[in-house]
Protein backbone atom coordinates (compact mmCIF):
# COMPACT_ATOMS: atom_id res chain seq x y z
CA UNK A 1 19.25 10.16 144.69
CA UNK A 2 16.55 12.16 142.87
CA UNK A 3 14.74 12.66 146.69
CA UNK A 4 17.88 13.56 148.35
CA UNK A 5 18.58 16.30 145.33
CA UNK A 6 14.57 17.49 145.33
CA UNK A 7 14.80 17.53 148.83
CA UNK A 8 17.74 19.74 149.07
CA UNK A 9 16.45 22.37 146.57
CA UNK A 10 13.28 22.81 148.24
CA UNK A 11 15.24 23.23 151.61
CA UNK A 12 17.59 25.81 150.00
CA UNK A 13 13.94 27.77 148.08
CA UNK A 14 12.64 27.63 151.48
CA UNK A 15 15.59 29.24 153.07
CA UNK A 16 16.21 32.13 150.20
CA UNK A 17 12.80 33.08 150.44
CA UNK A 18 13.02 33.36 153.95
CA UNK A 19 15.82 35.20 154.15
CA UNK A 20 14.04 37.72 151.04
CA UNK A 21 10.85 38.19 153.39
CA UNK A 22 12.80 39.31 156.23
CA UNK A 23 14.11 42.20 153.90
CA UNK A 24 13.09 45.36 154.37
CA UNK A 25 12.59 47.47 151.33
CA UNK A 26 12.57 51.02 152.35
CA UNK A 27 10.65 53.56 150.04
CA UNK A 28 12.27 56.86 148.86
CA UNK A 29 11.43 59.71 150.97
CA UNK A 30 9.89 62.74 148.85
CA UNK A 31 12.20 65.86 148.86
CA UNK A 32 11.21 68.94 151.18
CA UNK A 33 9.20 70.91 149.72
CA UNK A 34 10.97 74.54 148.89
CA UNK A 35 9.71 77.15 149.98
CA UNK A 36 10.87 80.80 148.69
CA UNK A 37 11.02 83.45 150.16
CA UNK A 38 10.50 86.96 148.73
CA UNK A 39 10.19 88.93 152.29
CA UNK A 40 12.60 91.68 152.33
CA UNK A 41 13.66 94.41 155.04
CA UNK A 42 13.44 98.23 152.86
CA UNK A 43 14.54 101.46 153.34
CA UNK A 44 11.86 103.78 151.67
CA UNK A 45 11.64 107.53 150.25
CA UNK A 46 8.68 109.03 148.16
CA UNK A 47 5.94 111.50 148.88
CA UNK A 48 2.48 111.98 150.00
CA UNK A 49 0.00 113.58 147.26
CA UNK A 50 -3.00 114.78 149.17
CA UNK A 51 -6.85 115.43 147.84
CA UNK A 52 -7.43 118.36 150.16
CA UNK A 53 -5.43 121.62 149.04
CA UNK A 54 -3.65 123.13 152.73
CA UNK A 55 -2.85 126.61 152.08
CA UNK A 56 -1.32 125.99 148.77
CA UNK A 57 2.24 124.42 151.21
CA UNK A 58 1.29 121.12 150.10
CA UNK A 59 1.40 118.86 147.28
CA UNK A 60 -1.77 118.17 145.40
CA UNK A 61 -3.38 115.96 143.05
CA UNK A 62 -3.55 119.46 140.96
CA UNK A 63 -0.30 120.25 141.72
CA UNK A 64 2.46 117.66 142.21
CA UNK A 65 6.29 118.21 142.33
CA UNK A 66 9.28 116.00 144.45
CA UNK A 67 10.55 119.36 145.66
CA UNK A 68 7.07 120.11 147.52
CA UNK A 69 6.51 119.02 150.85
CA UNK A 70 5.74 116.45 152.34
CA UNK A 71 8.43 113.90 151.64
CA UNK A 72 8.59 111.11 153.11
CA UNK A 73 11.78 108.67 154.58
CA UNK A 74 11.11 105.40 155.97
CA UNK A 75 11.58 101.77 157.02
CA UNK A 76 9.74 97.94 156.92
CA UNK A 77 9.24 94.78 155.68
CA UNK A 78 7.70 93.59 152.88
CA UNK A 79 7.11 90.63 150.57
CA UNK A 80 5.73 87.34 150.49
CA UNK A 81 6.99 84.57 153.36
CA UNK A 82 5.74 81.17 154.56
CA UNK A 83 4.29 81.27 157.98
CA UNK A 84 4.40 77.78 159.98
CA UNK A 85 6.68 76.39 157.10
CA UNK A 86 3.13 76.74 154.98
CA UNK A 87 3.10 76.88 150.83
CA UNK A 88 1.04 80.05 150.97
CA UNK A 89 1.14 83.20 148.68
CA UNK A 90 -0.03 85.39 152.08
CA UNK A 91 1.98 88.38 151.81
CA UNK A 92 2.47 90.94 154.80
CA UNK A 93 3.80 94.70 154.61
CA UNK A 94 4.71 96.85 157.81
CA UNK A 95 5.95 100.25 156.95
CA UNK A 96 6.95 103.43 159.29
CA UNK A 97 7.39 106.82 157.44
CA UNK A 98 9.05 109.60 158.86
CA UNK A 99 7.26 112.94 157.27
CA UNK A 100 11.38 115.28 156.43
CA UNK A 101 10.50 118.45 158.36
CA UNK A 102 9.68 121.14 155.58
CA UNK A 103 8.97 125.36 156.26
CA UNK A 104 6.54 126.15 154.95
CA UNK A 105 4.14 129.29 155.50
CA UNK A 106 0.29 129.25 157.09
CA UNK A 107 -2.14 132.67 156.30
CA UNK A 108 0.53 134.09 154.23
CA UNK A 109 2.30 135.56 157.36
CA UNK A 110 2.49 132.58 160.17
CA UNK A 111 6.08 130.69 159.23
CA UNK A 112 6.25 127.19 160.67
CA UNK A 113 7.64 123.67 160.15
CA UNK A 114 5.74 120.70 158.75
CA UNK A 115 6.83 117.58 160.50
CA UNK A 116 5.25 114.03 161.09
CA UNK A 117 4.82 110.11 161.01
CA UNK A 118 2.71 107.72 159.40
CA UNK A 119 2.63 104.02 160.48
CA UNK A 120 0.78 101.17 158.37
CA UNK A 121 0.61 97.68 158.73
CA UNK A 122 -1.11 95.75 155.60
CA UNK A 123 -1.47 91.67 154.27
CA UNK A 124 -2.25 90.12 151.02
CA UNK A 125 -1.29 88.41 148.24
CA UNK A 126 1.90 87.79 145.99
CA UNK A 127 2.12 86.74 142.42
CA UNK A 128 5.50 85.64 140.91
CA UNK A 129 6.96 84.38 138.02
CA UNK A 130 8.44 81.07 137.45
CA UNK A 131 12.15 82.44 138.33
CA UNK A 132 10.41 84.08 141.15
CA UNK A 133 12.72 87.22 140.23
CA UNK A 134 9.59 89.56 139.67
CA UNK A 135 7.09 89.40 142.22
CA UNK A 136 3.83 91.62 142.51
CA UNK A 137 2.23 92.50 146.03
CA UNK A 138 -1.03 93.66 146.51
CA UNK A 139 -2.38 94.73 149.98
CA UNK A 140 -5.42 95.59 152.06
CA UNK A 141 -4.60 97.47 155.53
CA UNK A 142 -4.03 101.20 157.08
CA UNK A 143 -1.64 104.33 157.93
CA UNK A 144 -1.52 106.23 160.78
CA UNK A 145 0.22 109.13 162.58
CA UNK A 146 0.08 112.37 163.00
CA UNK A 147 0.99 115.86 161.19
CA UNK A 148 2.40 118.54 162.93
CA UNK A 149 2.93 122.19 162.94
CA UNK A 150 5.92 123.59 165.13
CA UNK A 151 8.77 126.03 165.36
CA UNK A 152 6.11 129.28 165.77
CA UNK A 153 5.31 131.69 168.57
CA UNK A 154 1.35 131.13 167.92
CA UNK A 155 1.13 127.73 166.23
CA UNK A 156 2.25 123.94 167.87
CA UNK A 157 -0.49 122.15 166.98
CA UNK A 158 -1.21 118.33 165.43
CA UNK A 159 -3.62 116.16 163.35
CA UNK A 160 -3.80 112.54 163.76
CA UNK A 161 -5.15 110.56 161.33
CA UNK A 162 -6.59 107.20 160.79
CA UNK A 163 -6.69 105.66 157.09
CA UNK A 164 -7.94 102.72 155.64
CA UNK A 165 -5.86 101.96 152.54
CA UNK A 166 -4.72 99.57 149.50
CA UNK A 167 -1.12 99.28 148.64
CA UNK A 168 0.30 97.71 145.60
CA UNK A 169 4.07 96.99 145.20
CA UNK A 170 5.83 95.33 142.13
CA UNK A 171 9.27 94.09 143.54
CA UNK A 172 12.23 92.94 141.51
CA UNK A 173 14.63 89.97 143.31
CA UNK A 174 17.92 90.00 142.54
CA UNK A 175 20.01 87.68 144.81
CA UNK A 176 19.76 89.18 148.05
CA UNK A 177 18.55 92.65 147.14
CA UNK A 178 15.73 94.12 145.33
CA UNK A 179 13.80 97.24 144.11
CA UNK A 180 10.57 97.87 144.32
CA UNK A 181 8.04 100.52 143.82
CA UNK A 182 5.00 101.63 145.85
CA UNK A 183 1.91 102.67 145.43
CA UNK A 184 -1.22 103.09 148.30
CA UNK A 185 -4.51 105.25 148.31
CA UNK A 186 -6.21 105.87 151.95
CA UNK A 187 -8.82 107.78 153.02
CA UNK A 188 -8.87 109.70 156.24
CA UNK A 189 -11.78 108.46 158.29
CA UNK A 190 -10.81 110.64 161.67
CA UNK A 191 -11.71 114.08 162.58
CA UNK A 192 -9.69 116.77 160.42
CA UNK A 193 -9.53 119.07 163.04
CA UNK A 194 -6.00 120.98 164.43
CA UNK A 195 -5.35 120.02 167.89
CA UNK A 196 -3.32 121.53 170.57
CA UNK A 197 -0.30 119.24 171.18
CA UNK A 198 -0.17 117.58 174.78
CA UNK A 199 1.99 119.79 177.36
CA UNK A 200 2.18 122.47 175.14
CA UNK A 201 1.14 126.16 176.91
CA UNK A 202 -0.13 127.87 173.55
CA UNK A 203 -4.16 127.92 172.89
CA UNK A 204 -4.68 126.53 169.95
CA UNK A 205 -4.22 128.78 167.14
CA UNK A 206 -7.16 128.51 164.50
CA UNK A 207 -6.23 126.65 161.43
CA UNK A 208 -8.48 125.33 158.27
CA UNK A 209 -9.27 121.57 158.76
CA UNK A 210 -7.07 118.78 157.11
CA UNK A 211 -8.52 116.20 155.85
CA UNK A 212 -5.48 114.08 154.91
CA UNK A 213 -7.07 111.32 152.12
CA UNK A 214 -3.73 110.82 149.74
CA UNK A 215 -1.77 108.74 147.28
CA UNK A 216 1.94 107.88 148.15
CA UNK A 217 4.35 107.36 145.87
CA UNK A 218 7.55 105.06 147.28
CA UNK A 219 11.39 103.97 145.97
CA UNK A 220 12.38 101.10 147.71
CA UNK A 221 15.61 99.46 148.33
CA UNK A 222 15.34 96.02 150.03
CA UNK A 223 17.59 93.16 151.60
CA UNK A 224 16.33 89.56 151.40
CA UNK A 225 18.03 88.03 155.21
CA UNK A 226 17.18 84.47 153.96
């Protein structure tokens, strides 16, 4: 009797461990990472603060005032995103300003329009806090565009401009929308030289060179898509 019973309970061990092998235990998956996303699409306005002084039109580092030409409108995107799904504090910054068209008055006598574009492109780095509601970009990158004079019998002329600059933006998040200001400082590596603008049937009226180094000053609105 004692066999048949040991017998029996080493059959049914046998068969419960079996059965306990052939279990799988499957191991908890780690949550997906989250990524956020500070990236946001702006509308701009500010104004360019230039080294040079242009026949006193412009606004200076000497003398600076919002109601001085030129002022600047704009578009871009801005902020911090994760390429390829990446953790990464790689921040990117594409801007296009539009220079408002301004009168303003060349050799005391000469009345014409200042008009104009800039285009920059930048990429850096973002720092955030833990709520990741106030975010500060700093950038390496460039402007350029041209400056034009039109609207005069004698003068239609332009100055492109190439610029090496550094931008720095601090941003605040809230929800979908944020504010930011911006700062940048370039300096104008091309030749400051007036230039006749293509098709135009004027000779090229002579003008004192412009040698557009500045600081910008930028108000941004932003919308975060996602």
């Amino acid at each position: 009797m004692r066999l048949r019973l040991l017998l029996l309970f080493s059959s049914s061990f046998m068969a419960l461990s079996a059965q306990v092998s052939r279990i799988k235990i499957e191991k908890e998956k780690p949550p997906a990472p989250k990524f956020y996303n500070q990236a946001t699409l702006d509308l701009y306005f500010g104004n360019r603060i230039y080294i040079n002084n242009v026949y006193k039109q412009l606004n200076t580092v000497e003398h600076t005032s919002l109601s001085t030409p030129p002022s600047l409108i704009g578009v871009g995107i801005s902020g911090n995103d994760h390429p390829f799904g990446m953790r990464s504090r790689y921040s990117s910054f594409i801007n296009y300003y539009q220079i408002i068209p301004a009168k303003i008055l060349i050799e005391d006598s000469l009345k014409t329009t200042l008009s104009g574009f800039v285009l920059g492109g930048a990429a850096g780095m973002a720092f955030s806090n833990l709520k990741k509601t106030l975010n500060l970009n700093v950038y390496l990158g460039f402007n350029a565009g041209r400056t034009t004079l039109i609207n005069n019998e004698y003068i239609s002329q332009k100055n492109p401009f190439f610029s090496p600059k550094i931008s720095i933006q601090p941003k605040v998040i809230i929800k979908r929308f944020a504010i930011s200001l911006i700062a940048e400082a370039e300096y104008d590596v091309s030749d400051p030289a007036w230039k006749a603008k293509r098709w135009n049937q004027k000779a090229a009226h002579p003008l004192s060179p412009f040698h557009q180094t500045c600081y910008t000053g930028i108000v941004s609105i932003g919308y975060r898509p996602y």
